[in-house]
N, C-alpha and C. Protein backbone atom coordinates (compact mmCIF):
# COMPACT_ATOMS: atom_id res chain seq x y z
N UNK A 1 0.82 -1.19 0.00
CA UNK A 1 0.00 0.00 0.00
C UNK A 1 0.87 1.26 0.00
N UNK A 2 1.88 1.34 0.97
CA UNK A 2 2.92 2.38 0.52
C UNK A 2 3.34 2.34 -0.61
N UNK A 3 4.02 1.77 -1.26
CA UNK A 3 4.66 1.21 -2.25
C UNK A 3 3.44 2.14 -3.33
N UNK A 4 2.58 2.04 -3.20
CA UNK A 4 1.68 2.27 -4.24
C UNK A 4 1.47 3.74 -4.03
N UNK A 5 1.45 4.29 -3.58
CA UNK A 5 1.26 5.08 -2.59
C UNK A 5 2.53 6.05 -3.35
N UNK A 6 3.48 6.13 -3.00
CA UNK A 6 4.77 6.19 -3.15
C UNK A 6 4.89 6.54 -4.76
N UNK A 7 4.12 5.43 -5.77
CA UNK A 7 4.71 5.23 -6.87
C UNK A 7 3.56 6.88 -7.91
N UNK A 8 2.54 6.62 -7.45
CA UNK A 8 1.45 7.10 -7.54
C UNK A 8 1.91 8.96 -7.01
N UNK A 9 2.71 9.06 -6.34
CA UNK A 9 2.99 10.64 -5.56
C UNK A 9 4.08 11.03 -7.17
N UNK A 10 5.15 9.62 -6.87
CA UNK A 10 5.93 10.19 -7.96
C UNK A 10 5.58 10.98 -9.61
N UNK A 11 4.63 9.84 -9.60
CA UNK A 11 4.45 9.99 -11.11
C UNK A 11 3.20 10.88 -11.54
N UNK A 12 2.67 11.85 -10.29
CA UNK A 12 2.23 12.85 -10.05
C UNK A 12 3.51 14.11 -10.47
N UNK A 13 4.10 13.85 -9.60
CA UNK A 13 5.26 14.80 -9.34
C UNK A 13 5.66 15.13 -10.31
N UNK A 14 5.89 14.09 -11.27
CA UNK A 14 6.38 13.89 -12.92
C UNK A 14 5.73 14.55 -13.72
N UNK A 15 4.39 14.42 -13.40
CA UNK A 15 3.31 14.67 -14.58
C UNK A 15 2.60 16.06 -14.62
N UNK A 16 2.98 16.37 -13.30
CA UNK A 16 2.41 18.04 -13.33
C UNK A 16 3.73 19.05 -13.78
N UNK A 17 4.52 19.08 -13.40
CA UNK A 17 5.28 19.99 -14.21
C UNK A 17 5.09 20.11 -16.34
N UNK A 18 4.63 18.65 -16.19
CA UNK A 18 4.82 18.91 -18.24
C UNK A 18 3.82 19.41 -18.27
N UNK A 19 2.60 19.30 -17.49
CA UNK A 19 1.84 20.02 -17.56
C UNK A 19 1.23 21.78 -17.48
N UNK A 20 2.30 21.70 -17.12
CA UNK A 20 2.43 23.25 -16.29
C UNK A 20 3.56 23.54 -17.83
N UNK A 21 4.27 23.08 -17.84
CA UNK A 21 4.96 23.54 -19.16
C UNK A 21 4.38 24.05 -20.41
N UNK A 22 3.00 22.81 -20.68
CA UNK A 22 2.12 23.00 -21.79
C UNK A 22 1.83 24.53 -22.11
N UNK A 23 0.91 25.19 -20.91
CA UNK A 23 0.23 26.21 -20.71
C UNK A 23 1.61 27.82 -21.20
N UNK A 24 2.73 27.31 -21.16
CA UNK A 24 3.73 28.35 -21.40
C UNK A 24 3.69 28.49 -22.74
N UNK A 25 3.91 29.67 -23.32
CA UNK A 25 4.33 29.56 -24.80
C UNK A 25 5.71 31.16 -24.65
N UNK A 26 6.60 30.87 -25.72
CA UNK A 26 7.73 32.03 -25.37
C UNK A 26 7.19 33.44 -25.88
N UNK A 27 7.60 34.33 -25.20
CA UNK A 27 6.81 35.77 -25.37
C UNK A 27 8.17 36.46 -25.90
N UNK A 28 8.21 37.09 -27.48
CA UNK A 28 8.97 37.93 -28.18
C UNK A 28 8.40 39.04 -27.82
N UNK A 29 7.50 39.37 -26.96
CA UNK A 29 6.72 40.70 -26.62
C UNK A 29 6.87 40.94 -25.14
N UNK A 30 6.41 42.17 -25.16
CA UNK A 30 6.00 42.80 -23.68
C UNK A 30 4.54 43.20 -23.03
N UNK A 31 3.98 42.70 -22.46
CA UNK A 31 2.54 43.34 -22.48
C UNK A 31 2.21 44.56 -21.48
N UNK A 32 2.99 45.49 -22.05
CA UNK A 32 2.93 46.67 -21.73
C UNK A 32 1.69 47.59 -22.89
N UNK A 33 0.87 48.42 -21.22
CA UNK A 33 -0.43 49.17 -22.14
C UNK A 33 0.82 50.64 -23.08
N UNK A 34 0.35 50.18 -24.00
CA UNK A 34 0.39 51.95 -25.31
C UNK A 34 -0.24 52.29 -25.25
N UNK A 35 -1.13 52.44 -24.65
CA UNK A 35 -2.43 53.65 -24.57
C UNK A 35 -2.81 54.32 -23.06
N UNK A 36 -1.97 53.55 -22.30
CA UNK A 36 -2.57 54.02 -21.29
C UNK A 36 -3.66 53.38 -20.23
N UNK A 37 -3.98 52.11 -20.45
CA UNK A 37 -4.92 51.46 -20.35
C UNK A 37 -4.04 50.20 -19.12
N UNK A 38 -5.02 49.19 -19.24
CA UNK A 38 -5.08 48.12 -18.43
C UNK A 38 -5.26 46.82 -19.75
N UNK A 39 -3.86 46.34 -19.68
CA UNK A 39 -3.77 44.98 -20.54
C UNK A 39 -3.61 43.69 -19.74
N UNK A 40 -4.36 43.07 -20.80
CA UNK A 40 -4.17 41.34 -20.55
C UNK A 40 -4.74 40.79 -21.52
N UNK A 41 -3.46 39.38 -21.76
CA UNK A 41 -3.68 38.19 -22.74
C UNK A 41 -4.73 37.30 -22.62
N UNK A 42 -5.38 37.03 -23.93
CA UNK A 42 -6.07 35.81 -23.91
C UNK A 42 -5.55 35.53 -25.43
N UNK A 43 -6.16 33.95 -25.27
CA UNK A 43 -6.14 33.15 -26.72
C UNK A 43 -4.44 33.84 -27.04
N UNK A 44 -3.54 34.21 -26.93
CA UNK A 44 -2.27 34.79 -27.07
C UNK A 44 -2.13 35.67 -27.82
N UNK A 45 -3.31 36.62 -27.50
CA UNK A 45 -3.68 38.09 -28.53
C UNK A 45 -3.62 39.09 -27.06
N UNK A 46 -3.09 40.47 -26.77
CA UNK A 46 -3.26 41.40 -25.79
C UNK A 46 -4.29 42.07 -26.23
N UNK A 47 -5.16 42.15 -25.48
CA UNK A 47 -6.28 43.25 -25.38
C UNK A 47 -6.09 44.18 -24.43
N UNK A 48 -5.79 45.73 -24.90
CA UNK A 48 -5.66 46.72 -24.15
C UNK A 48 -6.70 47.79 -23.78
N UNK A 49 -7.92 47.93 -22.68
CA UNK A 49 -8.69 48.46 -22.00
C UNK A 49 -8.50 50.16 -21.93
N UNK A 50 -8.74 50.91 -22.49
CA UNK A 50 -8.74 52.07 -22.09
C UNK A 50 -9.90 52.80 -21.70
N UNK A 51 -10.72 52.78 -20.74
CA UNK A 51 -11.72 53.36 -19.99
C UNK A 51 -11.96 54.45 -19.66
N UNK A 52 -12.79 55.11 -20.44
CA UNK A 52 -13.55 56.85 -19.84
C UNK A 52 -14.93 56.91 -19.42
N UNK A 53 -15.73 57.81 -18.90
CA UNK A 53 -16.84 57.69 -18.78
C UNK A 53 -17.51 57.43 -20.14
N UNK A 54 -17.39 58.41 -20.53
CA UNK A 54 -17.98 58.38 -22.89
C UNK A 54 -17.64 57.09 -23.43
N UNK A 55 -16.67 56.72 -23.61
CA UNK A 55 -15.84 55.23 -24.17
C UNK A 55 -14.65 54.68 -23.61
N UNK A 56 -15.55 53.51 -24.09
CA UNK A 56 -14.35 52.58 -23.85
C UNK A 56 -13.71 51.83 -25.09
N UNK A 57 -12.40 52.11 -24.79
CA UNK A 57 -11.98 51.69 -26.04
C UNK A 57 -10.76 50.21 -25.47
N UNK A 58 -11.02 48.95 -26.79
CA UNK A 58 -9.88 48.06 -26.98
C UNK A 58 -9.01 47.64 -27.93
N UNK A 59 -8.23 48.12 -27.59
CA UNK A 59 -6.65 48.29 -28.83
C UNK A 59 -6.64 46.63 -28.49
N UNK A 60 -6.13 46.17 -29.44
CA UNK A 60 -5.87 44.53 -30.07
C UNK A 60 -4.11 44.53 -30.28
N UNK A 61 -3.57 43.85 -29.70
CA UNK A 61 -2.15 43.04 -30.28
C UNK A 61 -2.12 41.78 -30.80
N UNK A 62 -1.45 41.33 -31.60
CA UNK A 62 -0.89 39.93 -31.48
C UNK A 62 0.85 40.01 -31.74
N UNK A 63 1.13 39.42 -30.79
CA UNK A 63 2.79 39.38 -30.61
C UNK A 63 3.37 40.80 -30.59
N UNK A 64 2.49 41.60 -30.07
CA UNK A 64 3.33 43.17 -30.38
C UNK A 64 2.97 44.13 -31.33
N UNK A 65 1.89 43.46 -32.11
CA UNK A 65 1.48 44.74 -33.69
C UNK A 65 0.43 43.91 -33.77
N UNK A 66 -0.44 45.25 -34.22
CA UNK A 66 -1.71 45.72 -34.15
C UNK A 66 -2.51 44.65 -35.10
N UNK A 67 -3.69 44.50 -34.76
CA UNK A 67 -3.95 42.77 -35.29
C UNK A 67 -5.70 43.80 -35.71
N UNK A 68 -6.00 43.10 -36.84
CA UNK A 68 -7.17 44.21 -37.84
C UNK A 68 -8.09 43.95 -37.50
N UNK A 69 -9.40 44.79 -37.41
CA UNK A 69 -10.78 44.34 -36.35
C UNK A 69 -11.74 44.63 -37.57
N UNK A 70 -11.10 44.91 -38.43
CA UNK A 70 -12.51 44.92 -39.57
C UNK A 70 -13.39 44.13 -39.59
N UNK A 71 -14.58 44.00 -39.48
CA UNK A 71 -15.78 43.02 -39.74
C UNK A 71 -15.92 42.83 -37.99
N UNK A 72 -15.15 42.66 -36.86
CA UNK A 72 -15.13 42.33 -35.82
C UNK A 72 -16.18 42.91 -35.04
N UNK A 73 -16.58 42.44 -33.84
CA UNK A 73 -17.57 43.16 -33.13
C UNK A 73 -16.96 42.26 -31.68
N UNK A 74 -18.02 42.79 -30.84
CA UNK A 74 -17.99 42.41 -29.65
C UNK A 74 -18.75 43.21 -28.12
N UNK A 75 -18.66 42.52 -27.16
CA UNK A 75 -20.04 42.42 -25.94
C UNK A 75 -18.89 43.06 -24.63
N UNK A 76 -19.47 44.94 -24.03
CA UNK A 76 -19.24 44.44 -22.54
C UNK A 76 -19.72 43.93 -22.02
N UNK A 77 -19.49 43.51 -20.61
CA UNK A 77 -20.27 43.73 -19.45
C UNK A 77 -19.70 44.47 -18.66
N UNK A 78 -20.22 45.23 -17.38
CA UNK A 78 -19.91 46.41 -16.95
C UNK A 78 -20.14 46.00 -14.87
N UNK A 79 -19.65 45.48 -14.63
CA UNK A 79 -20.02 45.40 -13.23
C UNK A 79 -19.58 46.26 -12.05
N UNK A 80 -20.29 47.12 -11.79
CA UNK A 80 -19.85 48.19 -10.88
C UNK A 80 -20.76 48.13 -9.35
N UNK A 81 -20.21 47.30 -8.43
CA UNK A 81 -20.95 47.53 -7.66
C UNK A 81 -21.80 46.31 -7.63
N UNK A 82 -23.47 47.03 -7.10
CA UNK A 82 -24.50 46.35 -7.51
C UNK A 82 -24.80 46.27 -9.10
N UNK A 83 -24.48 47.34 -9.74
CA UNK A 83 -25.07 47.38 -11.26
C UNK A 83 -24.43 47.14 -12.26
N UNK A 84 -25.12 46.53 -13.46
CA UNK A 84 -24.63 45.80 -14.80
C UNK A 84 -25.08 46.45 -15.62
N UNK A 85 -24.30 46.48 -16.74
CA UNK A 85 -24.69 47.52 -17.76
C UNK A 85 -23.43 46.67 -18.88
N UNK A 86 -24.06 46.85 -19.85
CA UNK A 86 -24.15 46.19 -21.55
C UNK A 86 -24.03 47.04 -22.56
N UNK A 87 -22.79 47.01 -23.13
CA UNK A 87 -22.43 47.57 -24.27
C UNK A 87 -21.75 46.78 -25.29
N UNK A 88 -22.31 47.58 -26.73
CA UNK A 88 -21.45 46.64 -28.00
C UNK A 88 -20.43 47.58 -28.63
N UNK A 89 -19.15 46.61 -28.69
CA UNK A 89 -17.95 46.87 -29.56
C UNK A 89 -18.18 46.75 -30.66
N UNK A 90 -17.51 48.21 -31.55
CA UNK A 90 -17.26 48.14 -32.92
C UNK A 90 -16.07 48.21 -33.10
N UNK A 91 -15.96 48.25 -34.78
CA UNK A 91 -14.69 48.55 -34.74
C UNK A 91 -14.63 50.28 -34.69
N UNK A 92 -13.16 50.44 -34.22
CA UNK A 92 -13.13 51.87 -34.23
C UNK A 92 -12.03 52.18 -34.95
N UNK A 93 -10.87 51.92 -36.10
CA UNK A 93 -10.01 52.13 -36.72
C UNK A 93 -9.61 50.92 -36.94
N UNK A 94 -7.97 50.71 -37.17
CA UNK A 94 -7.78 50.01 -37.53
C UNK A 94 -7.62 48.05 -37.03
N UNK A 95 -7.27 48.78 -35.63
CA UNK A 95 -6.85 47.64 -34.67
C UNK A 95 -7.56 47.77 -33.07
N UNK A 96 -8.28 48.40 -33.18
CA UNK A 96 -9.17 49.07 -31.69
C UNK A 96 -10.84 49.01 -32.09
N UNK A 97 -11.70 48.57 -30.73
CA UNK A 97 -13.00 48.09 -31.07
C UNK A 97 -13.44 49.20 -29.74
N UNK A 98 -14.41 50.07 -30.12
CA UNK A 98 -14.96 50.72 -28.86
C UNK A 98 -16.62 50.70 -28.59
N UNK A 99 -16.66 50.88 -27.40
CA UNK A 99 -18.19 51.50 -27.14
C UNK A 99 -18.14 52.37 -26.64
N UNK A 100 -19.43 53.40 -27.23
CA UNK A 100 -19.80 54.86 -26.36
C UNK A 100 -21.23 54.72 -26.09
N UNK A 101 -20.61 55.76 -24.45
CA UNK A 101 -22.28 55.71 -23.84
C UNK A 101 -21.87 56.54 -22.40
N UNK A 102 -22.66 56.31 -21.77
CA UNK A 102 -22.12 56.61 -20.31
C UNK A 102 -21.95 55.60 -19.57
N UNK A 103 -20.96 55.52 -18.85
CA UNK A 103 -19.92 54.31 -18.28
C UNK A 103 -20.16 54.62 -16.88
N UNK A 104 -20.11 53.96 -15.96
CA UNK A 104 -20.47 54.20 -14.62
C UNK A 104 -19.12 53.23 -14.10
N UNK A 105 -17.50 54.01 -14.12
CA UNK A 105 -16.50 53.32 -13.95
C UNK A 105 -16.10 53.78 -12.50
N UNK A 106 -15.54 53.15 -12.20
CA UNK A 106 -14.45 53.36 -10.48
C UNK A 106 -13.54 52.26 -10.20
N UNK A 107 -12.87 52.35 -8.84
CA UNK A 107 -12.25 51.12 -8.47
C UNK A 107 -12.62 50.43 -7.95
N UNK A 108 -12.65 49.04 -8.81
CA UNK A 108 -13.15 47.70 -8.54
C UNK A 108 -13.86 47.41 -9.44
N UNK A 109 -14.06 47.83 -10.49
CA UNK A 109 -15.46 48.25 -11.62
C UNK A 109 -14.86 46.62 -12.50
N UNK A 110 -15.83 46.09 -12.62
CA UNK A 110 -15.09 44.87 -13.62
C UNK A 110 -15.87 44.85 -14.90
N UNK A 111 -14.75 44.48 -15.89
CA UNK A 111 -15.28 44.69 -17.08
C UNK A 111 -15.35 43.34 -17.83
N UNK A 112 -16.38 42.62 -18.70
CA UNK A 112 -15.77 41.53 -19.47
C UNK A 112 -16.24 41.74 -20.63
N UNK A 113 -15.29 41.74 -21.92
CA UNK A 113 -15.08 41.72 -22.94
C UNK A 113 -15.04 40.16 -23.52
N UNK A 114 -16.50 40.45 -24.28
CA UNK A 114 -16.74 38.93 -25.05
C UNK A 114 -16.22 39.42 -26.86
N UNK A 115 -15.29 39.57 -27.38
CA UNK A 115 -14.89 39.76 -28.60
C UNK A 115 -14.77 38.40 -30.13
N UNK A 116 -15.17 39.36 -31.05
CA UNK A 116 -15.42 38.28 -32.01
C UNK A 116 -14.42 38.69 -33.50
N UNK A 117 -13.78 38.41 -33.63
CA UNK A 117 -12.66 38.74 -34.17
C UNK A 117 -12.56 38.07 -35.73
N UNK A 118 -12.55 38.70 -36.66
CA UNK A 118 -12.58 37.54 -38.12
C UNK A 118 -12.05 36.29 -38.16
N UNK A 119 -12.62 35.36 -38.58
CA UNK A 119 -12.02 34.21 -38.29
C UNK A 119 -10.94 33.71 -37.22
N UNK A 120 -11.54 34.22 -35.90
CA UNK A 120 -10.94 33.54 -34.83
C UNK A 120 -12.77 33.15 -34.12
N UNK A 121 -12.31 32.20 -33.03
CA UNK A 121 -13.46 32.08 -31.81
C UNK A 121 -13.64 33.26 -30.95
N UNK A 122 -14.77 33.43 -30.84
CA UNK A 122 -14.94 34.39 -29.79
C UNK A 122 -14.03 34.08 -28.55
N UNK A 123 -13.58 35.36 -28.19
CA UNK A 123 -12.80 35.42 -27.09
C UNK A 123 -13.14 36.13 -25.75
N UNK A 124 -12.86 35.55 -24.81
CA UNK A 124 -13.13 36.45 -23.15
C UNK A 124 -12.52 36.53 -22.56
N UNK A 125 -12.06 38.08 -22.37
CA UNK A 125 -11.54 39.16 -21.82
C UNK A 125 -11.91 39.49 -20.51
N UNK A 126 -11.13 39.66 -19.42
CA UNK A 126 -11.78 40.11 -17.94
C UNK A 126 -10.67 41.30 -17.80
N UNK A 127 -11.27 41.96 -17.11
CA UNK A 127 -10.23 43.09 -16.26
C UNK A 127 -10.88 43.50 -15.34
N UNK A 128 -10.01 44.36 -14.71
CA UNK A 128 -10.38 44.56 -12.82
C UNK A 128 -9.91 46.25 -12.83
N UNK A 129 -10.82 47.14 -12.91
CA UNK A 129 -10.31 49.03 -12.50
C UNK A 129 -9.59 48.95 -11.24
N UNK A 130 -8.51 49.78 -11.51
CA UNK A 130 -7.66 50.29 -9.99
C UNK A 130 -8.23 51.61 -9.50
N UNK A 131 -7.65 51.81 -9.16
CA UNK A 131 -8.39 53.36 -8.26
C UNK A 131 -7.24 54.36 -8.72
């Protein structure tokens, strides 16, 4: 029963690191915001958040340069507090998708970005406002 026990810990031990390896991929980039905003990766594209009351706007990377939103659309959600509030992304130039409206933002305000991108899967985006 040790023995088993034992063999079973190891080949745990073994098996989670490759696993943990999988999830890595090498970054030729920096995910630093250019706009001013609040970034983070999904699907291994940066989506960069720039938040005003009027709009909100999301600049698009892939690997560092600006990745094209033509035809693209996409869904906030707006959680502030008690209240939710729903807005749709367009495109807004070349590589940035915005919505305008009035924004009811602060710290702690969470945002999720459901984006639909030309021939990719829809993607989801979370971020968290600082103060």
């Amino acid at each position: 029963m040790k023995l088993q026990a034992l063999c079973i810990a190891a080949a745990l031990a073994l098996v989670g690191p490759a696993f943990a390896a999988e999830d890595k991929h090498e970054h030729a980039h920096e995910h630093k915001p250019l706009h001013g905003g609040i970034v983070v990766e999904a699907s291994h594209i940066d989506f960069e958040l720039v938040a005003r009351a009027d709009v909100i706007t999301l600049h698009v990377r892939d690997h560092g340069k600006p990745t094209p939103v033509k035809g693209g659309s996409g869904k906030l959600t707006l959680l502030s507090g008690a209240t939710k509030s729903e807005a749709a992304l367009a495109p807004a130039g070349d590589s940035s998708l915005e919505a305008r409206g009035a924004f009811t933002l602060g710290a702690g305000t969470k945002i999720v970005a459901t984006v639909q991108l030309p021939g990719r899967k829809p993607i989801n985006v979370r971020f968290a406002l600082k103060g």
